[in-house]
C-alpha atoms as a PDB file:
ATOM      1  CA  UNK A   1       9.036 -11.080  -1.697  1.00  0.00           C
ATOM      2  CA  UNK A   2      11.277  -8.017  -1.502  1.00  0.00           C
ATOM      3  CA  UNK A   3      12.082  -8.832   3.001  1.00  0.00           C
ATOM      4  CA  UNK A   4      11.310 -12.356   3.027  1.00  0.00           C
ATOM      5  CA  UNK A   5      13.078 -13.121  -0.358  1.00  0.00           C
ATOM      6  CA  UNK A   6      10.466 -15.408  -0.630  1.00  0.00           C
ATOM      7  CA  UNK A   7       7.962 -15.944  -3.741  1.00  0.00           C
ATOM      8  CA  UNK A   8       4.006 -15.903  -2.283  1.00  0.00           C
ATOM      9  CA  UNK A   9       1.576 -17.810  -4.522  1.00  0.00           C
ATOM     10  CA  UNK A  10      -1.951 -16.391  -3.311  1.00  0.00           C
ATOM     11  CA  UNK A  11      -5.379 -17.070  -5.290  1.00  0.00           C
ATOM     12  CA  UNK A  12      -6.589 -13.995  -7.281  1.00  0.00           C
ATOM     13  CA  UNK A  13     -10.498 -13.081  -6.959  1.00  0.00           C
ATOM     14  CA  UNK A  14     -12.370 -13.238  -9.991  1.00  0.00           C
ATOM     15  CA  UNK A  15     -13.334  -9.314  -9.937  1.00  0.00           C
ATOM     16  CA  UNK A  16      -9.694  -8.610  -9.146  1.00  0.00           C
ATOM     17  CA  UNK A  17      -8.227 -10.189 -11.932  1.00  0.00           C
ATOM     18  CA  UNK A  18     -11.310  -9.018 -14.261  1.00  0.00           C
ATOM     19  CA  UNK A  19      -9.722  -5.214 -13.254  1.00  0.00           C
ATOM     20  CA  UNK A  20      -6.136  -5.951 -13.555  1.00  0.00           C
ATOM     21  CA  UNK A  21      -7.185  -7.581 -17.506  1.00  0.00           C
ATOM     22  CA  UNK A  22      -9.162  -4.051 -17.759  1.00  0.00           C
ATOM     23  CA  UNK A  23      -6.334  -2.019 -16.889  1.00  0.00           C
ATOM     24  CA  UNK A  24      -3.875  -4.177 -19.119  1.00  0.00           C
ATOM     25  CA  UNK A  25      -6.215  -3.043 -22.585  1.00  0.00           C
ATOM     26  CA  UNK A  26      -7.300   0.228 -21.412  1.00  0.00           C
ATOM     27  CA  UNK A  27      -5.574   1.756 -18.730  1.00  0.00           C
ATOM     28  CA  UNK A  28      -1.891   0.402 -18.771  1.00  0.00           C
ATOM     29  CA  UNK A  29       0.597   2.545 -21.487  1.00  0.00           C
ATOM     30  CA  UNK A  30       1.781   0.388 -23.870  1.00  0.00           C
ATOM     31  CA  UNK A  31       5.784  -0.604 -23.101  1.00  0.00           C
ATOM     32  CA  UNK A  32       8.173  -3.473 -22.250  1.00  0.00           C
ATOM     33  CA  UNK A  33       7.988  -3.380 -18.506  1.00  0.00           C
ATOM     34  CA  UNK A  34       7.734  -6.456 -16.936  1.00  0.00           C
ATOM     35  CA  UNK A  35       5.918  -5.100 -14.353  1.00  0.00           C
ATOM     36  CA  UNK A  36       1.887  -4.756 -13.608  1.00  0.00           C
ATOM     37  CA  UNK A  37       1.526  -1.208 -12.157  1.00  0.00           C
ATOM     38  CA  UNK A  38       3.723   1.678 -14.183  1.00  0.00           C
ATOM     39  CA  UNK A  39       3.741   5.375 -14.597  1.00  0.00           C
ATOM     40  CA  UNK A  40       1.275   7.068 -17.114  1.00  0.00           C
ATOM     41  CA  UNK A  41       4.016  10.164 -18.208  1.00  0.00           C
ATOM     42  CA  UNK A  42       6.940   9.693 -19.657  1.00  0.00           C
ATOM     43  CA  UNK A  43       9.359   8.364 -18.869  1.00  0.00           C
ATOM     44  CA  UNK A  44       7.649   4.916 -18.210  1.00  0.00           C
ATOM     45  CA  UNK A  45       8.588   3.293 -14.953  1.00  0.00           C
ATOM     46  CA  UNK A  46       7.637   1.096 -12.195  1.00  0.00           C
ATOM     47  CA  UNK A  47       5.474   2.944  -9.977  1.00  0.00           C
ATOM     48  CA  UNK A  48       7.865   3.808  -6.406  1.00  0.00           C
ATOM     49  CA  UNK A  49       6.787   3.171  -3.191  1.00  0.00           C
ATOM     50  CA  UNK A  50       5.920   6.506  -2.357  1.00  0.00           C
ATOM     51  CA  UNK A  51       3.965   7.267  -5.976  1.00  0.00           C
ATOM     52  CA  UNK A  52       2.211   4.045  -4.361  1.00  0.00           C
ATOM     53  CA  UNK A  53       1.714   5.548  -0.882  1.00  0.00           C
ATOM     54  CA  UNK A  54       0.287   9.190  -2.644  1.00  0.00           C
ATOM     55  CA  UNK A  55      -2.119   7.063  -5.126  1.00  0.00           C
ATOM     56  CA  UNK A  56      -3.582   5.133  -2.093  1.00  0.00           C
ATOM     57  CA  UNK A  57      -4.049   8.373   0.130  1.00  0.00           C
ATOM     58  CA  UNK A  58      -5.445  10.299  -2.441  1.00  0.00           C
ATOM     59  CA  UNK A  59      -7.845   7.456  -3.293  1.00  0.00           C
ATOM     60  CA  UNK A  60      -8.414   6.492   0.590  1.00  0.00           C
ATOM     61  CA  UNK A  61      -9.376  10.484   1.008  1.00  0.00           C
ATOM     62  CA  UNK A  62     -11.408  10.677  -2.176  1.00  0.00           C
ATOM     63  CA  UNK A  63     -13.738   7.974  -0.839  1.00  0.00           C
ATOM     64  CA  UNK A  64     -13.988  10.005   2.530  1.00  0.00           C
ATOM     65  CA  UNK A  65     -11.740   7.279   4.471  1.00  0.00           C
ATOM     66  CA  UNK A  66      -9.525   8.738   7.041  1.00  0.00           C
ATOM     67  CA  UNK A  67      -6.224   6.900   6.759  1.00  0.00           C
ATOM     68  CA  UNK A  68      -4.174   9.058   9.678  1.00  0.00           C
ATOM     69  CA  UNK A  69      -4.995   6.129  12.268  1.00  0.00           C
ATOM     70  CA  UNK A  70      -2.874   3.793  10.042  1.00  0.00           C
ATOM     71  CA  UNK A  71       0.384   6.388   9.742  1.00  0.00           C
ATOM     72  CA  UNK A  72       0.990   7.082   6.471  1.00  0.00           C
ATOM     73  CA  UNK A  73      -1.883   5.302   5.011  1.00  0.00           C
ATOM     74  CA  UNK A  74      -0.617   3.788   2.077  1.00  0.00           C
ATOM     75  CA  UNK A  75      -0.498   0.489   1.325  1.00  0.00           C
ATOM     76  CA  UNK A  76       0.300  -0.966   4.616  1.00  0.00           C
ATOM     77  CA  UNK A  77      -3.327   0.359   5.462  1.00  0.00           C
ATOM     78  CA  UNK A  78      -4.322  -1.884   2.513  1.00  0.00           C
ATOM     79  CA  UNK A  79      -2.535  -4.986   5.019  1.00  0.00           C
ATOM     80  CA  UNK A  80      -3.702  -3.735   8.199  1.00  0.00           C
ATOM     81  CA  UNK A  81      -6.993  -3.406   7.059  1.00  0.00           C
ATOM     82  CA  UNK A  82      -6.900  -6.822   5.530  1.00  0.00           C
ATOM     83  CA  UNK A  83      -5.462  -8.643   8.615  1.00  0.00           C
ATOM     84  CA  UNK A  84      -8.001  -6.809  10.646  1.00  0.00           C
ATOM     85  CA  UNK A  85     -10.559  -8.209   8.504  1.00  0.00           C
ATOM     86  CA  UNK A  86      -9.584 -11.350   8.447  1.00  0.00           C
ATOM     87  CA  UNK A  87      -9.131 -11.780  12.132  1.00  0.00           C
ATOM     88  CA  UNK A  88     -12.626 -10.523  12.699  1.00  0.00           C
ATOM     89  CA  UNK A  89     -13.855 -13.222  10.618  1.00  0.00           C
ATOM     90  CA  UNK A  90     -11.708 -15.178  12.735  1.00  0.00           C
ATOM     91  CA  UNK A  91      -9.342 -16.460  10.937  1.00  0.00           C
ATOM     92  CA  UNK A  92      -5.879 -17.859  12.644  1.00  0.00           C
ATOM     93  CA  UNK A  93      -3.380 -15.676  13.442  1.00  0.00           C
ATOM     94  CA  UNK A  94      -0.650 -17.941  11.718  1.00  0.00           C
ATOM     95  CA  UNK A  95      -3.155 -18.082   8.254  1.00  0.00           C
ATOM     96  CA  UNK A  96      -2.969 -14.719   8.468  1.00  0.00           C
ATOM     97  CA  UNK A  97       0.863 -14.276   9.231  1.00  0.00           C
ATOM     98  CA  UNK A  98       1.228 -16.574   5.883  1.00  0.00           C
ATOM     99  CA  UNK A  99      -0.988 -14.520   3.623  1.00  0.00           C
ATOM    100  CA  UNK A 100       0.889 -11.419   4.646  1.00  0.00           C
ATOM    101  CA  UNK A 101       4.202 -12.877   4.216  1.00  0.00           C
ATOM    102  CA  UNK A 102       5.194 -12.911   7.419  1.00  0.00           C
ATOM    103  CA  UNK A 103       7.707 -15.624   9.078  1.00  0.00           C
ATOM    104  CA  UNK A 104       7.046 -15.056  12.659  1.00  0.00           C
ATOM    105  CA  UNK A 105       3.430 -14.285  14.290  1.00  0.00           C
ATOM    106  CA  UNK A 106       4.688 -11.161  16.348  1.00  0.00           C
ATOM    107  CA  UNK A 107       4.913  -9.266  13.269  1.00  0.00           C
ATOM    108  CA  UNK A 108       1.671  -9.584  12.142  1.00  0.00           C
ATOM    109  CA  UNK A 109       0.784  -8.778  15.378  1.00  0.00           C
ATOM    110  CA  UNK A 110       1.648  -5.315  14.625  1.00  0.00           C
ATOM    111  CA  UNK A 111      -1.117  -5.053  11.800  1.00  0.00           C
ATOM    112  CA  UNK A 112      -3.993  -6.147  14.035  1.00  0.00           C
ATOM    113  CA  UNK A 113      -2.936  -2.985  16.924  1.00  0.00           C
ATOM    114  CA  UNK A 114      -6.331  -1.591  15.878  1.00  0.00           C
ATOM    115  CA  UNK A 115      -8.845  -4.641  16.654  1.00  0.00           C
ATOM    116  CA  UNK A 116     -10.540  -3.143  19.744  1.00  0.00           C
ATOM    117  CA  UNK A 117     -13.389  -5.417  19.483  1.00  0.00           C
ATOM    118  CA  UNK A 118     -11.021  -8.534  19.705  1.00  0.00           C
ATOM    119  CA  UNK A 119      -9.340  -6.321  22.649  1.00  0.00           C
ATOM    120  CA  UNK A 120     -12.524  -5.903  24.739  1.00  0.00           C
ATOM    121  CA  UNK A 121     -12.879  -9.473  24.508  1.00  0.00           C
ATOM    122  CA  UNK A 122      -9.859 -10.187  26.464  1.00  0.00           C
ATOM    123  CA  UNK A 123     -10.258  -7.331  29.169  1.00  0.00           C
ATOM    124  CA  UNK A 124     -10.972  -7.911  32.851  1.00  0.00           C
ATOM    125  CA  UNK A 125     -13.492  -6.394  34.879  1.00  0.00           C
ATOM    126  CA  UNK A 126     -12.539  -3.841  37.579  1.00  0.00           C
ATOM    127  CA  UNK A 127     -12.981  -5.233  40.853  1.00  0.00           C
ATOM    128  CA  UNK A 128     -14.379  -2.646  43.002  1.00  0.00           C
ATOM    129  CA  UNK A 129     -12.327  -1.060  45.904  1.00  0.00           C
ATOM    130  CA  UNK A 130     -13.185   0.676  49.098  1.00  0.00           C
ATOM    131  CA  UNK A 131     -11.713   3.882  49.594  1.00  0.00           C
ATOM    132  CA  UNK A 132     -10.377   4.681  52.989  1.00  0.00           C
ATOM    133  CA  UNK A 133     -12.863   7.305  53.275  1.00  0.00           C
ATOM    134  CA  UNK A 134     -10.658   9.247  55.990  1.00  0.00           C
ATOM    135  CA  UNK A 135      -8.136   9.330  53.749  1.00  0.00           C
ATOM    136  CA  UNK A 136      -7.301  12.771  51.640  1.00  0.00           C
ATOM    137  CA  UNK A 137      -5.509  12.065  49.283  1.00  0.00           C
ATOM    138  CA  UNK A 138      -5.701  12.609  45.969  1.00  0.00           C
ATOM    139  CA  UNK A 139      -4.069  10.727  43.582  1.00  0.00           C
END
């Protein structure tokens, strides 16, 4: 919502929601925040971007995944991973565009960069050339 100024209603997976219920009575410090995700020291706040991009890079290398292909790896790997996945289950590039947010199809574009397998599909072969033998040189 915070580019596109626009409000996303997406359906929430049963585990996911069973966590986020978790967190509120066990995890989450007690306070008047409106918001889901907060600090655990005092002072109480939302959690900032980059306290978001540190938590997912410290979990992402705890679990052995190397993020560096993604940038920062924060939560935009989170995206990239899920647009990724979804277009390998193929799934339409504007469903996908729609889940993420996105207004235009070229931007989600950007997410999927790393989908070789979908990128060998659309390759050519090499036709094969003859080489003037006689000529030397090298290129």
């Amino acid at each position: 919502m915070e580019k596109t100024k626009e409000l996303i209603v997406l359906p929430l997976l049963k585990d996911v929601g069973e966590v986020i219920i978790e967190y509120f009575k066990y995890g989450r410090p007690i306070c008047d925040l409106e918001y889901i995700f907060v600090t655990y020291i005092a002072p109480i706040k939302i959690i900032s971007s980059s306290e978001m991009t540190a938590i997912v890079r410290r979990n992402a290398n705890n679990a052995g995944i190397d993020c560096s292909i993604y940038g920062k790896g924060g939560p935009h790997t989170l995206r990239s991973t899920l647009a990724t996945h979804l277009f390998e289950n193929n799934i339409s590039l504007p469903v996908i565009s729609e889940i993420l947010g996105h207004k235009d199809t070229r931007t989600t574009e950007v997410y999927l960069k790393l989908d070789i397998p979908h990128l060998r599909k659309c390759s050519l072969d090499v036709p094969l050339f003859n080489w003037n033998k006689t000529d030397r040189k090298v290129f």
